[in-house]
C-alpha atoms as a PDB file:
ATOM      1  CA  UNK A   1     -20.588 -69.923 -19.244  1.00  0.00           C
ATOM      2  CA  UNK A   2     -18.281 -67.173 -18.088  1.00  0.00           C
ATOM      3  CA  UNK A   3     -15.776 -68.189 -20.853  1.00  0.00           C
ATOM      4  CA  UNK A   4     -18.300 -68.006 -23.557  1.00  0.00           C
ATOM      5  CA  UNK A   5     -19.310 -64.519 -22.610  1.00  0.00           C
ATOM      6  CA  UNK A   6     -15.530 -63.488 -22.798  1.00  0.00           C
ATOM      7  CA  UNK A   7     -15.961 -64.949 -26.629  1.00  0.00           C
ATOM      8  CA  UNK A   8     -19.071 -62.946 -27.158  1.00  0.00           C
ATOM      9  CA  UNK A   9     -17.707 -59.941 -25.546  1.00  0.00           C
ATOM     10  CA  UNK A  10     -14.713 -60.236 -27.682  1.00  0.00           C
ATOM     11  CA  UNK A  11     -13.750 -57.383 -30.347  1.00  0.00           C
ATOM     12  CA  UNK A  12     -16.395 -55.071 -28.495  1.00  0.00           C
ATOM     13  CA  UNK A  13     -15.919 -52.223 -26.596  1.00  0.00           C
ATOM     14  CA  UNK A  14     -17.603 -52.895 -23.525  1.00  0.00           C
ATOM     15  CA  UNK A  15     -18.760 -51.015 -20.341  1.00  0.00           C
ATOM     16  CA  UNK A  16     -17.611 -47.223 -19.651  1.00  0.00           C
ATOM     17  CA  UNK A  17     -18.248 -44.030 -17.908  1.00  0.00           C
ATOM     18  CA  UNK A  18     -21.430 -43.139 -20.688  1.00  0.00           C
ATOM     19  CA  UNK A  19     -22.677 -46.404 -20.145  1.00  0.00           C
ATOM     20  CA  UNK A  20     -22.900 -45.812 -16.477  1.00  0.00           C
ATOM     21  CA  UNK A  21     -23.821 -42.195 -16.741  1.00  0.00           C
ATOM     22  CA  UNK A  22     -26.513 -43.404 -19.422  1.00  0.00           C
ATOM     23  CA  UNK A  23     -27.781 -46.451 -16.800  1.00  0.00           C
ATOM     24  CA  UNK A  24     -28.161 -43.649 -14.614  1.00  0.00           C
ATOM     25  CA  UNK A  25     -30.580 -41.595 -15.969  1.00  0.00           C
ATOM     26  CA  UNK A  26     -32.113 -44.812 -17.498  1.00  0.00           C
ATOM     27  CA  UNK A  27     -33.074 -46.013 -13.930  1.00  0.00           C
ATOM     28  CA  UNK A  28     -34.390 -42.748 -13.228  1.00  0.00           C
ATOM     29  CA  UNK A  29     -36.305 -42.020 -16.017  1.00  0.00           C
ATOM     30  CA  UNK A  30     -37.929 -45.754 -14.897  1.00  0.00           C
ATOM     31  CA  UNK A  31     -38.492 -44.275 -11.269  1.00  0.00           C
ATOM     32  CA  UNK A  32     -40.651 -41.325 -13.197  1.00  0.00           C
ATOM     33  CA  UNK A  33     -42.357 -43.645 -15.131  1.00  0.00           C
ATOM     34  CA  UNK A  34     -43.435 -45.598 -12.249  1.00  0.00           C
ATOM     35  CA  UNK A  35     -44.648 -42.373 -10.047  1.00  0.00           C
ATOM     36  CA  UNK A  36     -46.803 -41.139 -13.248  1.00  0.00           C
ATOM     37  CA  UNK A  37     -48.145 -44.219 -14.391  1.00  0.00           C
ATOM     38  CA  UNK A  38     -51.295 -44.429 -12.081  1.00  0.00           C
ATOM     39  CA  UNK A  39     -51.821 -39.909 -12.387  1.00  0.00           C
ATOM     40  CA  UNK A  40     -54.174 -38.495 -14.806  1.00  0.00           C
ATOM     41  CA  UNK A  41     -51.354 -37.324 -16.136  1.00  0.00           C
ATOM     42  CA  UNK A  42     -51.058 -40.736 -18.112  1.00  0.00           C
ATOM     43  CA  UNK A  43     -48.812 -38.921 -20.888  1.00  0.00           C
ATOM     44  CA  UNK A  44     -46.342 -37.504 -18.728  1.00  0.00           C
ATOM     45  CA  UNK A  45     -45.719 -41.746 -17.341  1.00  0.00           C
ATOM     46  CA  UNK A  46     -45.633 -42.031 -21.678  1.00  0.00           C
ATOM     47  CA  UNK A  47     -42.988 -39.807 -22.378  1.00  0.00           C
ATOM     48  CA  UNK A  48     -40.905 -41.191 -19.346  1.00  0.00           C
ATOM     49  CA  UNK A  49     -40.896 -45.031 -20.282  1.00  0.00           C
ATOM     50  CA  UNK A  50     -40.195 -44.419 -23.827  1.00  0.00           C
ATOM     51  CA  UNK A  51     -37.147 -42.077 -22.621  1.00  0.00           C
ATOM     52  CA  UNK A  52     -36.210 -45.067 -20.178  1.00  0.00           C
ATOM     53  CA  UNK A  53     -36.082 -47.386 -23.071  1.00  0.00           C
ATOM     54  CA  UNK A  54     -34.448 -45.632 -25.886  1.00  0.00           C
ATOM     55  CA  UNK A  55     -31.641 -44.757 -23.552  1.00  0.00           C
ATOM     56  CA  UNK A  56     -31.264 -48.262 -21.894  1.00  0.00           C
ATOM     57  CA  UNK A  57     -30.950 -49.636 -25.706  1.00  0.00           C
ATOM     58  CA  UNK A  58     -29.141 -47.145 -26.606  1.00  0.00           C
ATOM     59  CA  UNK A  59     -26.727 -47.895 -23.433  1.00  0.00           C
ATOM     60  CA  UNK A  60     -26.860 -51.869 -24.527  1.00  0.00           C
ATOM     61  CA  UNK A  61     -25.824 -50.692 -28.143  1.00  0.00           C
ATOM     62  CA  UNK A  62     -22.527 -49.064 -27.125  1.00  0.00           C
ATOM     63  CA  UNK A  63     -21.613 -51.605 -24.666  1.00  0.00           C
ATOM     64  CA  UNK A  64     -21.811 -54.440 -27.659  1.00  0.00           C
ATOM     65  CA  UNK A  65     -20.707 -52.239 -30.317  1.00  0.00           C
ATOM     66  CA  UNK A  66     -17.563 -53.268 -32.597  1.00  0.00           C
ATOM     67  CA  UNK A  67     -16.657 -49.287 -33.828  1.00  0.00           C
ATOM     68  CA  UNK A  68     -14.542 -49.075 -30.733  1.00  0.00           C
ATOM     69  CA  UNK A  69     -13.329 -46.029 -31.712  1.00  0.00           C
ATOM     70  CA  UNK A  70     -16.737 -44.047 -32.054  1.00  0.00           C
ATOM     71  CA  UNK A  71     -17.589 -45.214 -28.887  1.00  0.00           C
ATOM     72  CA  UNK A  72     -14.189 -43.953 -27.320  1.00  0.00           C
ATOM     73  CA  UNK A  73     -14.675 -40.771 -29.330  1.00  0.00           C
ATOM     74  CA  UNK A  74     -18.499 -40.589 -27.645  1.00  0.00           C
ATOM     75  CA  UNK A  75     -16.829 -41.374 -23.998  1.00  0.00           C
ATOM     76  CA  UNK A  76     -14.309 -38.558 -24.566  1.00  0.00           C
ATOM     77  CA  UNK A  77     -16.631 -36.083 -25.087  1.00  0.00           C
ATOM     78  CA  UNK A  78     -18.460 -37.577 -22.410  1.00  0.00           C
ATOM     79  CA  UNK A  79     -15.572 -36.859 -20.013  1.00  0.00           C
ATOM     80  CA  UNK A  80     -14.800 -33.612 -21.400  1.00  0.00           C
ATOM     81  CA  UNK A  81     -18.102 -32.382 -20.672  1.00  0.00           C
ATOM     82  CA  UNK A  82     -18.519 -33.521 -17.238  1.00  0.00           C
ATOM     83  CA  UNK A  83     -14.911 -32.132 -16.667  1.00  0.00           C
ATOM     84  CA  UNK A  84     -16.854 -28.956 -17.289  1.00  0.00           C
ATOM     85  CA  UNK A  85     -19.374 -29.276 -15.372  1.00  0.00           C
ATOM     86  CA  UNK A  86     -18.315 -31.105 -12.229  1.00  0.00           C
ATOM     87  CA  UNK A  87     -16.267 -28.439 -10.648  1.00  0.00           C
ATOM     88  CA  UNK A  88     -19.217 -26.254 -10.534  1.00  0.00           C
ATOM     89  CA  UNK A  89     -20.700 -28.525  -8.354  1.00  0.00           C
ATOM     90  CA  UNK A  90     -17.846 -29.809  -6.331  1.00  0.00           C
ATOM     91  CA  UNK A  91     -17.279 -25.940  -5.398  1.00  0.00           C
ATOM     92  CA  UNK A  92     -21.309 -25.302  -4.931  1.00  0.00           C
ATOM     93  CA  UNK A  93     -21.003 -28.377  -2.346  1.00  0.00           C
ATOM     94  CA  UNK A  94     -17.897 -27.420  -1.078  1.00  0.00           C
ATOM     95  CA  UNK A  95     -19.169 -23.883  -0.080  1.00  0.00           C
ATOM     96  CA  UNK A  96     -22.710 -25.265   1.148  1.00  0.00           C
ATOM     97  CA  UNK A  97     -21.937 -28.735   3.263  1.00  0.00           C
ATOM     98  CA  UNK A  98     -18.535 -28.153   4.713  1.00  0.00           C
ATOM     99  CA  UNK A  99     -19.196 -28.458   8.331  1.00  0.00           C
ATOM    100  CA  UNK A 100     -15.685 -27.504   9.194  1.00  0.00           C
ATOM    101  CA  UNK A 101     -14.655 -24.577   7.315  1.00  0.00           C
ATOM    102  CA  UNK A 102     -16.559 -21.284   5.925  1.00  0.00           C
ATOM    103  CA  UNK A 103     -15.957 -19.390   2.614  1.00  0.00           C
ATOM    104  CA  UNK A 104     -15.801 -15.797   2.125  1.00  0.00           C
ATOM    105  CA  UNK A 105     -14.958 -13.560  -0.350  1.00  0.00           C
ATOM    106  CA  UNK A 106     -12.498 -10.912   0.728  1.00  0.00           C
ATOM    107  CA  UNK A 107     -14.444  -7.313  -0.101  1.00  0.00           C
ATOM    108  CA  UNK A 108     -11.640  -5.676  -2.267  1.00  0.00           C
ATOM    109  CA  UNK A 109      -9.950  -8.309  -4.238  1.00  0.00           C
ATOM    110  CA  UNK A 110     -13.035 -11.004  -4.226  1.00  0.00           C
ATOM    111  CA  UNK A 111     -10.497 -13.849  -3.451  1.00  0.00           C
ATOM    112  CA  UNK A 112     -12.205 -16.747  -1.450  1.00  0.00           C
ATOM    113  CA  UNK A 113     -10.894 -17.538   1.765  1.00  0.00           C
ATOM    114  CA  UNK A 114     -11.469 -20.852   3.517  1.00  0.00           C
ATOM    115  CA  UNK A 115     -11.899 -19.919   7.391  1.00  0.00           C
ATOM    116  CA  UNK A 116     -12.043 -22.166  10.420  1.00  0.00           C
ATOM    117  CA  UNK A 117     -16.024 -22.050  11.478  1.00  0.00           C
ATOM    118  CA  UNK A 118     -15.996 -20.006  14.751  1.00  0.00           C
ATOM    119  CA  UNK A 119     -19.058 -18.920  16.244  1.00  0.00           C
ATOM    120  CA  UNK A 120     -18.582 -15.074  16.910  1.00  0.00           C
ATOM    121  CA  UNK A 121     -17.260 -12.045  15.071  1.00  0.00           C
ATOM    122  CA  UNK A 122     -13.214 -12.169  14.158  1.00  0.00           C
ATOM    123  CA  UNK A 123     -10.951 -10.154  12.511  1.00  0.00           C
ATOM    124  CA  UNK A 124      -9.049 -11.730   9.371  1.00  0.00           C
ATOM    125  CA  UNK A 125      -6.654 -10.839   7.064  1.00  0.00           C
ATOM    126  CA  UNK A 126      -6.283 -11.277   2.662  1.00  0.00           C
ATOM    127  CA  UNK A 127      -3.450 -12.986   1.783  1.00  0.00           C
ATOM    128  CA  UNK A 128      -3.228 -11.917  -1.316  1.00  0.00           C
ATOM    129  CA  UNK A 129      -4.063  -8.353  -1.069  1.00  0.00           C
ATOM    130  CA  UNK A 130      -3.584  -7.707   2.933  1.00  0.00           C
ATOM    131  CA  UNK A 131      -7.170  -6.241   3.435  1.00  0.00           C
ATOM    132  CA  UNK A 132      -8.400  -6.240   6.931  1.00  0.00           C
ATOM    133  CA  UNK A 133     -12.180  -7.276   7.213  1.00  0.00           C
ATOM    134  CA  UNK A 134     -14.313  -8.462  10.165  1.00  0.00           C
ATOM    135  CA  UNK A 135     -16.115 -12.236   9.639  1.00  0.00           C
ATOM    136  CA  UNK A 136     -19.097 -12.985  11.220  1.00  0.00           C
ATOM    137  CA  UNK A 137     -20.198 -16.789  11.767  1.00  0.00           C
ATOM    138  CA  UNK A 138     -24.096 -17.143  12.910  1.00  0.00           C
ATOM    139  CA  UNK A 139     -25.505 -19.512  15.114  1.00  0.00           C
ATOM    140  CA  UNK A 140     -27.185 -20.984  12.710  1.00  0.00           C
ATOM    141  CA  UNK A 141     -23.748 -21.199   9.917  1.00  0.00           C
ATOM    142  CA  UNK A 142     -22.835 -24.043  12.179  1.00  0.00           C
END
């Protein structure tokens, strides 16, 4: 059985980073569907299934697709995009979940500073511009 799907799967391009991305929101689009179907808001359960199942065919499409370089074209600008957009919110969850450390902008050059979380008020120094400022960590910024 295995050695037939290796035939099959043979010449096509297979499973990628769109293809998971896109079984993703698939699967979540699915969850919607589900939590709307039994609202009046019948329509709104509608438009969620039919988005569930054009992008899960549209997932199953790529993955047994033969123009394996449109598809590696697609997954490029895939990867390019999320290269964009994932920093954003590695730094958003860097600077809101780190238990350990606190960022601050220093006041005259804006340059963020990663500071050991201390409770209290401390004195600390720019490294890049030598600006003295005063940090103050909360109770509650533990």
């Amino acid at each position: 059985m295995l050695e037939k799907l290796r035939r099959f799967m043979a010449g096509r391009y297979g499973y990628d980073q769109l293809t998971r991305f896109l079984f993703i929101v698939s699967i979540v689009f699915w969850l919607l569907s589900g939590i709307f179907r039994f609202t009046p808001f019948r329509r709104v359960y509608l438009v969620f299934w039919v988005l569930n199942t054009a992008i899960y065919v549209f997932a199953f499409y790529r993955m047994f697709s033969r123009n394996i370089e449109r598809r590696a074209y697609e997954n490029d600008r895939y990867l390019q995009l999320k290269s964009r957009i994932y920093p954003k919110w590695h730094d958003f969850s860097k600077l809101h979940f780190d238990k350990e450390y606190l960022y601050k902008k220093c006041p005259h050059c804006s340059t963020r500073l990663r500071l050991r979380r201390i409770r209290g008020r401390h004195k600390t120094k720019c490294p890049k511009c030598g600006t003295k400022f005063t940090v103050r960590v909360f109770w509650g910024d533990k």
